[in-house]
C-alpha atoms as a PDB file:
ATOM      1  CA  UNK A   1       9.863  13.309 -19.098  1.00  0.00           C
ATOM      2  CA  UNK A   2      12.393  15.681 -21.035  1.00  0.00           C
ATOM      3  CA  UNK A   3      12.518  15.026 -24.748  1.00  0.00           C
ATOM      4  CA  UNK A   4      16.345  13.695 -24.204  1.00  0.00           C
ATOM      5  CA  UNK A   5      14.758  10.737 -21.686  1.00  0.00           C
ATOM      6  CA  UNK A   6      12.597  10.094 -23.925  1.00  0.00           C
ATOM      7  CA  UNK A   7      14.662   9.636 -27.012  1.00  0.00           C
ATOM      8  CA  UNK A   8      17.172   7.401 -24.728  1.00  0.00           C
ATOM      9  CA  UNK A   9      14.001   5.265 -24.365  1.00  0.00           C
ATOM     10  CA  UNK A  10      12.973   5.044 -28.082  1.00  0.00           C
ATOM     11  CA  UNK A  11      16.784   4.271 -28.740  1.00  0.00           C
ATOM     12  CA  UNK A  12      17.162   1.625 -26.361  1.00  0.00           C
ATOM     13  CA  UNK A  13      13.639  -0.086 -27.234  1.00  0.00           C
ATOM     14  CA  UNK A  14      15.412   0.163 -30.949  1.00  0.00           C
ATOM     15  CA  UNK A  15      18.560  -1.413 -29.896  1.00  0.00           C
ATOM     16  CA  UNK A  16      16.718  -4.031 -27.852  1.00  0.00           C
ATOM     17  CA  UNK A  17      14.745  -5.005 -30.642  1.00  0.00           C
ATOM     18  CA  UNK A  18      10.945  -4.276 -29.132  1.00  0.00           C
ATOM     19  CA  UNK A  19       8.689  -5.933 -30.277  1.00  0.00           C
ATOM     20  CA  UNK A  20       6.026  -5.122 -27.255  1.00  0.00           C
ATOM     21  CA  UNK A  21       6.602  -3.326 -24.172  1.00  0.00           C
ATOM     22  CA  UNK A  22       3.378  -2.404 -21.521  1.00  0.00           C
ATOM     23  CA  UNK A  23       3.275  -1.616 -18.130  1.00  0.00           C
ATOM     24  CA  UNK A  24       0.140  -1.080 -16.216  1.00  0.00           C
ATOM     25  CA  UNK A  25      -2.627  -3.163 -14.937  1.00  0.00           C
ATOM     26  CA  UNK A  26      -3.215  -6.414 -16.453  1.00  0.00           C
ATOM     27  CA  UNK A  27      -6.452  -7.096 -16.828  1.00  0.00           C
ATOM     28  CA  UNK A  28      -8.162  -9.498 -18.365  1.00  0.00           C
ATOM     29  CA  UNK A  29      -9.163  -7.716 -21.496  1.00  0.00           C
ATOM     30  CA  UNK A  30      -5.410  -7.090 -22.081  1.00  0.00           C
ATOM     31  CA  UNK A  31      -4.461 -10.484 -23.196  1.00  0.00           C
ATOM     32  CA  UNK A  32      -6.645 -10.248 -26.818  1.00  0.00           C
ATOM     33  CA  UNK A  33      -5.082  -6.888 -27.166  1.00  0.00           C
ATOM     34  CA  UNK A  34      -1.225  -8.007 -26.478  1.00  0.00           C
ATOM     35  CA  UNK A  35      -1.354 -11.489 -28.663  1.00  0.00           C
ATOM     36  CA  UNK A  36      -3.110  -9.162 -31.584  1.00  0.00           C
ATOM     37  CA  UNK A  37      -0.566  -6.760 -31.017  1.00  0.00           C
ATOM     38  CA  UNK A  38       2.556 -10.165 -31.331  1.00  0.00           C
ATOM     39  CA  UNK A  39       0.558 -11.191 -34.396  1.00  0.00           C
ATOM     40  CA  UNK A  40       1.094  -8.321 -36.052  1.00  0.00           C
ATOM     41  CA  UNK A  41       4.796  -7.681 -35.195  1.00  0.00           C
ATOM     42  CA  UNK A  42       5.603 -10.851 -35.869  1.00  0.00           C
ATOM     43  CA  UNK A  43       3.560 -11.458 -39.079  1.00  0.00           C
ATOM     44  CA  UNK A  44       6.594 -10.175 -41.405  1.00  0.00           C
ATOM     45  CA  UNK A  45       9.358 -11.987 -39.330  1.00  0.00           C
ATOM     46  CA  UNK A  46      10.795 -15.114 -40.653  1.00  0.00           C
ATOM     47  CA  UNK A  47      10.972 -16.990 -37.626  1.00  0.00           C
ATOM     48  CA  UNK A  48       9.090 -20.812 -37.171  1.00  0.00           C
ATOM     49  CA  UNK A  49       5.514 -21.182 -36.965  1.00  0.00           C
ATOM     50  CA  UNK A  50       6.984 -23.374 -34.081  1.00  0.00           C
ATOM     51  CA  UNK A  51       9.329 -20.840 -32.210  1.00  0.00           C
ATOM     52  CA  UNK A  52       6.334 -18.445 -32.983  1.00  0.00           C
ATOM     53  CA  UNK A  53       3.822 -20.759 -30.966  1.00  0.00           C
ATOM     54  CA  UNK A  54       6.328 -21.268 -27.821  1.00  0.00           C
ATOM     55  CA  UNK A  55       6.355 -17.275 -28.230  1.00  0.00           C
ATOM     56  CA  UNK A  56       2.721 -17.122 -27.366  1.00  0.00           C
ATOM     57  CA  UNK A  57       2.033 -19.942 -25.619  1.00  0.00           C
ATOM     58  CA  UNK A  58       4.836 -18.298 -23.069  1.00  0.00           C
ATOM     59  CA  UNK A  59       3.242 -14.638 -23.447  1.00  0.00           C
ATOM     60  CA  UNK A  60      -0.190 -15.648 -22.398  1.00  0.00           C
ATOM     61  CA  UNK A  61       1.615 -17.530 -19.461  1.00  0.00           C
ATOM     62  CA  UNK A  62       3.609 -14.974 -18.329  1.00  0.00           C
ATOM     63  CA  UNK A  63       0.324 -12.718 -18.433  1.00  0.00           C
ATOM     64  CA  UNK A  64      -2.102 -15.091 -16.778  1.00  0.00           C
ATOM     65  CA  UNK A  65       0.449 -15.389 -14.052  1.00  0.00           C
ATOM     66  CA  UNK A  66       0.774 -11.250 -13.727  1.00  0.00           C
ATOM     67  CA  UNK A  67      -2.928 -11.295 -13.538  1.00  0.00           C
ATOM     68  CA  UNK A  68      -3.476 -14.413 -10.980  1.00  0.00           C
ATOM     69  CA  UNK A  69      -0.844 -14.188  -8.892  1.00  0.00           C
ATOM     70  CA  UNK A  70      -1.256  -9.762  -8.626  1.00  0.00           C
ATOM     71  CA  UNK A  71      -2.047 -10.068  -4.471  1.00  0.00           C
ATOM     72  CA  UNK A  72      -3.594  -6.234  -5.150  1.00  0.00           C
ATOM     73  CA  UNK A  73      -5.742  -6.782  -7.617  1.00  0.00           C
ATOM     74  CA  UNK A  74      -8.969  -6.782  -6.065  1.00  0.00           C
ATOM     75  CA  UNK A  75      -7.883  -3.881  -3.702  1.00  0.00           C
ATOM     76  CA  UNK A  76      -6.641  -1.715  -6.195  1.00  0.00           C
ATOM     77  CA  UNK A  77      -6.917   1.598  -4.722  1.00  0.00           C
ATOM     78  CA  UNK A  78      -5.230   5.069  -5.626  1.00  0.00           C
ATOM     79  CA  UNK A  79      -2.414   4.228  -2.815  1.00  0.00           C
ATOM     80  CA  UNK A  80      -1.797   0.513  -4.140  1.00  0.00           C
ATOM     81  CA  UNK A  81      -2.249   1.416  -7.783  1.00  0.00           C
ATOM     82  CA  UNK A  82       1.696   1.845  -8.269  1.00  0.00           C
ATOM     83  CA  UNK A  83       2.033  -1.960  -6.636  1.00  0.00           C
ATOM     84  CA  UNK A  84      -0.524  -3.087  -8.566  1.00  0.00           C
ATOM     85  CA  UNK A  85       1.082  -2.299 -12.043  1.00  0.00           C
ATOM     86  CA  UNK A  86       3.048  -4.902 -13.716  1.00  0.00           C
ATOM     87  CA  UNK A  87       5.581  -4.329 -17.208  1.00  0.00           C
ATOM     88  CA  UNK A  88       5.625  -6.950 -19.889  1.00  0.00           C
ATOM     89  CA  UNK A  89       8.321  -6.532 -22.833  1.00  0.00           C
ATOM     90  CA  UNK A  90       9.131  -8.562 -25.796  1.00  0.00           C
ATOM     91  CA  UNK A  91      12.420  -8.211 -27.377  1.00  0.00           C
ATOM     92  CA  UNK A  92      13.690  -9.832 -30.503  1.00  0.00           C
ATOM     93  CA  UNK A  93      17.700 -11.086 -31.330  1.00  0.00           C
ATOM     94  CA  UNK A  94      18.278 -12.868 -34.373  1.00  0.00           C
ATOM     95  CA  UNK A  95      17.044 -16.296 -33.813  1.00  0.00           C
ATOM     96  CA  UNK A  96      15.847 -15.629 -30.161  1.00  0.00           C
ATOM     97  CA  UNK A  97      13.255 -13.876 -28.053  1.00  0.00           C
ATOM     98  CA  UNK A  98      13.076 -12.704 -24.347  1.00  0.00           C
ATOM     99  CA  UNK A  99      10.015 -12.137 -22.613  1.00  0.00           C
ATOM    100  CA  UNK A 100      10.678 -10.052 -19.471  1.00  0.00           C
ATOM    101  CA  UNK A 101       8.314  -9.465 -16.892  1.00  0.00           C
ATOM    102  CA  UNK A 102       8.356  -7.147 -13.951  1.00  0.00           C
ATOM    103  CA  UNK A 103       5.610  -7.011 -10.757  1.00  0.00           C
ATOM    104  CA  UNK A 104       5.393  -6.343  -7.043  1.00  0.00           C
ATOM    105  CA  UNK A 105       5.359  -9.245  -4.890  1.00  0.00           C
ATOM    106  CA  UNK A 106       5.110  -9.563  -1.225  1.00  0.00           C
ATOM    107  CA  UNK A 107       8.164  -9.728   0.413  1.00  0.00           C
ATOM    108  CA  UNK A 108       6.764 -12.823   2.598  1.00  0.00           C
ATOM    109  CA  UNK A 109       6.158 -14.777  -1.237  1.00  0.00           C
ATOM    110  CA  UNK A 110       9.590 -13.606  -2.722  1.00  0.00           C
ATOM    111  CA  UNK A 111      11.735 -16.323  -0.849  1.00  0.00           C
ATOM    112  CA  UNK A 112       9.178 -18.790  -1.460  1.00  0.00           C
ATOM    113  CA  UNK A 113       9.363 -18.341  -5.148  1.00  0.00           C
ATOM    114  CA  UNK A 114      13.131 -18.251  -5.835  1.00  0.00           C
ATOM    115  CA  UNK A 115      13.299 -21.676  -4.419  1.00  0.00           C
ATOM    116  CA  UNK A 116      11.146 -22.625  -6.772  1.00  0.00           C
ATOM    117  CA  UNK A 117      12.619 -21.302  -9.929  1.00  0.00           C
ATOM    118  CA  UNK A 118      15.846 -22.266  -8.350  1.00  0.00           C
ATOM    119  CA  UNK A 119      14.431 -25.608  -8.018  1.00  0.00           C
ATOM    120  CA  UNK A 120      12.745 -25.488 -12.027  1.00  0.00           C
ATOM    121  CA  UNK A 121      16.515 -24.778 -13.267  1.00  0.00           C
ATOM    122  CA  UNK A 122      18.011 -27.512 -11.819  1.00  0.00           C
ATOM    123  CA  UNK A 123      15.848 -30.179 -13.377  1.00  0.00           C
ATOM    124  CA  UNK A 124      16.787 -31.228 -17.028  1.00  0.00           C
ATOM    125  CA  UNK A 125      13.723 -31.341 -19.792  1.00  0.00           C
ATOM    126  CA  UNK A 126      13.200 -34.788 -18.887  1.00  0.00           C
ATOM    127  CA  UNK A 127      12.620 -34.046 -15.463  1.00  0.00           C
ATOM    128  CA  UNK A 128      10.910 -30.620 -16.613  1.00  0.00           C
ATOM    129  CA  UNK A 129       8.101 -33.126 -18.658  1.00  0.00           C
ATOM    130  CA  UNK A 130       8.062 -35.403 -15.773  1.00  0.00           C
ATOM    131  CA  UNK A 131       7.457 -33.087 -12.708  1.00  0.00           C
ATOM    132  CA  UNK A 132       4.273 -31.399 -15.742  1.00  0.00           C
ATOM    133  CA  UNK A 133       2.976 -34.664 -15.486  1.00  0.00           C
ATOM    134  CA  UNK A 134       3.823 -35.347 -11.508  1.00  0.00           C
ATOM    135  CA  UNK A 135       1.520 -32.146 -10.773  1.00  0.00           C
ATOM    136  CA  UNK A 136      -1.121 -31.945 -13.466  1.00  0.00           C
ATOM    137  CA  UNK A 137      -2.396 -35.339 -12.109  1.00  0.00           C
ATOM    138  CA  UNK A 138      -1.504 -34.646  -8.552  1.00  0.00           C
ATOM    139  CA  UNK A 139      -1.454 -30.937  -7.876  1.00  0.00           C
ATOM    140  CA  UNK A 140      -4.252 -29.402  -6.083  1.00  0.00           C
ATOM    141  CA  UNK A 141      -5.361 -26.129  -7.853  1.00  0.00           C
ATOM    142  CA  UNK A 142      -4.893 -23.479  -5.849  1.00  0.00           C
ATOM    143  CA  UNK A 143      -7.788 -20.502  -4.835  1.00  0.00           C
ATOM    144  CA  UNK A 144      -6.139 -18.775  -7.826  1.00  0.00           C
ATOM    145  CA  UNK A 145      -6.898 -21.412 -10.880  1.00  0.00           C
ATOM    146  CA  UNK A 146      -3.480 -23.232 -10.774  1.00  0.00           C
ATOM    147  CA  UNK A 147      -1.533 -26.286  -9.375  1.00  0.00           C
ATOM    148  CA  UNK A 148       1.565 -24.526 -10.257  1.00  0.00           C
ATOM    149  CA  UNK A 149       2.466 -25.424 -13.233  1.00  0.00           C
ATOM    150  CA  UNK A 150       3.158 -22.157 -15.200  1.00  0.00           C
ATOM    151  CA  UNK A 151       6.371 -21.770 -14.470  1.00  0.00           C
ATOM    152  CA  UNK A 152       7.340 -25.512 -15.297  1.00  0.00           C
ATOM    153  CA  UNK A 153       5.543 -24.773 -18.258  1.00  0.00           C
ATOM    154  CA  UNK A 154       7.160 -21.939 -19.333  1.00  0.00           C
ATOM    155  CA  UNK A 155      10.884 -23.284 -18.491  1.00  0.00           C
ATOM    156  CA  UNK A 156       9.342 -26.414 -20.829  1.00  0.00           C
ATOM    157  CA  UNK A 157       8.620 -24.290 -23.555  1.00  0.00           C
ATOM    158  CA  UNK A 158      11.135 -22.022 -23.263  1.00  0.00           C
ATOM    159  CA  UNK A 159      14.207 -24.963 -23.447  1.00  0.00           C
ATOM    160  CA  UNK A 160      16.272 -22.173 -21.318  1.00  0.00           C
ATOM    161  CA  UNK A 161      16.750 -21.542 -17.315  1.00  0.00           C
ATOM    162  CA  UNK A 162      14.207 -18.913 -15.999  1.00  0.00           C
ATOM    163  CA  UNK A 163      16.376 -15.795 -14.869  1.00  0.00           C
ATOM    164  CA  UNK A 164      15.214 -13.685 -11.726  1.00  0.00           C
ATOM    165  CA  UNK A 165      15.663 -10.924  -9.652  1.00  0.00           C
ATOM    166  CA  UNK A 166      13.816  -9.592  -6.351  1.00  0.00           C
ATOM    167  CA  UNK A 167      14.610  -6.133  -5.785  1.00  0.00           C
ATOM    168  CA  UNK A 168      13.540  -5.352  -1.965  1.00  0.00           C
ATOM    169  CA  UNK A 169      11.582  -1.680  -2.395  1.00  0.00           C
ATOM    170  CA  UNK A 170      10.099  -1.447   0.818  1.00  0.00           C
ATOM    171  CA  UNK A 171       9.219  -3.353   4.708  1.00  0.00           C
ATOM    172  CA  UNK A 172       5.914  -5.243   2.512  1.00  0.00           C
ATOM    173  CA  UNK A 173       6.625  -5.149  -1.273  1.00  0.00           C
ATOM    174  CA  UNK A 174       9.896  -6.305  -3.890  1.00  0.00           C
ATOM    175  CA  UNK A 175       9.717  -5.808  -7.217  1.00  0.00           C
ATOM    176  CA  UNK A 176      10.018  -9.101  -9.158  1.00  0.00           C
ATOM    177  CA  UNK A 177      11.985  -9.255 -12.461  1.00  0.00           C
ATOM    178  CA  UNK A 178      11.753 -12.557 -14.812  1.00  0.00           C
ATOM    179  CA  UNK A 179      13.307 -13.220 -17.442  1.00  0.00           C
ATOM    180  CA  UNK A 180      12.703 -15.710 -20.205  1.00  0.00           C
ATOM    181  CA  UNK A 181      14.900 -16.748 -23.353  1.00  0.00           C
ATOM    182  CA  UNK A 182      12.963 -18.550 -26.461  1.00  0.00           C
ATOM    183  CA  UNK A 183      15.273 -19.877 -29.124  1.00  0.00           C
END
């Protein structure tokens, strides 16, 4: 990377406020190391012990879902190692935080999904606590540990709309961007 690329990075992690940014493989070792890494950022800010919780809570969400729902991971080889990586960053405004997230998806999933965060927006907090309940008692858990309910968790916690993007990269894989907004 030339030096000028990478001081147009440093400067717009400054501007941005970063309080964490990773990308590679999540594993599950990573999750200690990114919360110790929040906990320290964060230790000097003067934000809520409550907005700081929903901060967390959220993070190890978002992660757990990189690492769960990562159709590659257990065929990680040198050719799939670029589809297998997955970016986490943490940026702080003011008052607010955004956790964004970034992974390849199969293209055959990526429909499938925006309906349901399309679906998870539409619903106010009531219905938000309501459909928790409806599928913690209810849901089946799936072969990957959930009855999905992190993103209805997430939108809970988060009091926002979940923001997405699928950006088509080739015939199998699109890269999908989410974004999350804690106040």
């Amino acid at each position: 990377m030339p030096f000028n690329k990478t001081y147009s990075l440093y400067k717009l992690m400054e501007d941005e406020d970063s309080v964490l940014s990773f990308k590679g493989i999540i594993t599950e070792d990573l999750l200690a190391y990114v919360l110790q890494i929040m906990e320290s950022n964060m230790s000097g800010s003067n934000h809520t012990t409550q907005t700081k919780k929903r901060v967390y809570s959220i993070l190890i969400e978002c992660i757990q879902n990189l690492y769960y729902h990562n159709e590659l991971r257990e065929e990680i080889s040198a050719l799939d190692r670029n589809h297998s990586a997955a970016l986490i960053v943490v940026t702080r405004r003011e008052d607010k935080f955004e956790i964004k997230t970034g992974n390849y998806i199969l293209n055959e999933r990526a429909e499938q999904l925006a309906k349901r965060i399309t679906y998870i927006n539409q619903l106010s907090r009531i219905e938000l606590r309501n459909l928790y309940r409806e599928v913690l008692t209810n849901g089946e858990v799936s072969l990957k540990g959930g009855a999905g309910l992190g993103l209805i968790d997430i939108a809970r916690k988060s009091r926002n709309k979940l923001e997405c993007h699928f950006q088509p990269m080739d015939s199998e894989f699109s890269f999908f961007s989410l974004n999350i907004r804690i106040n």
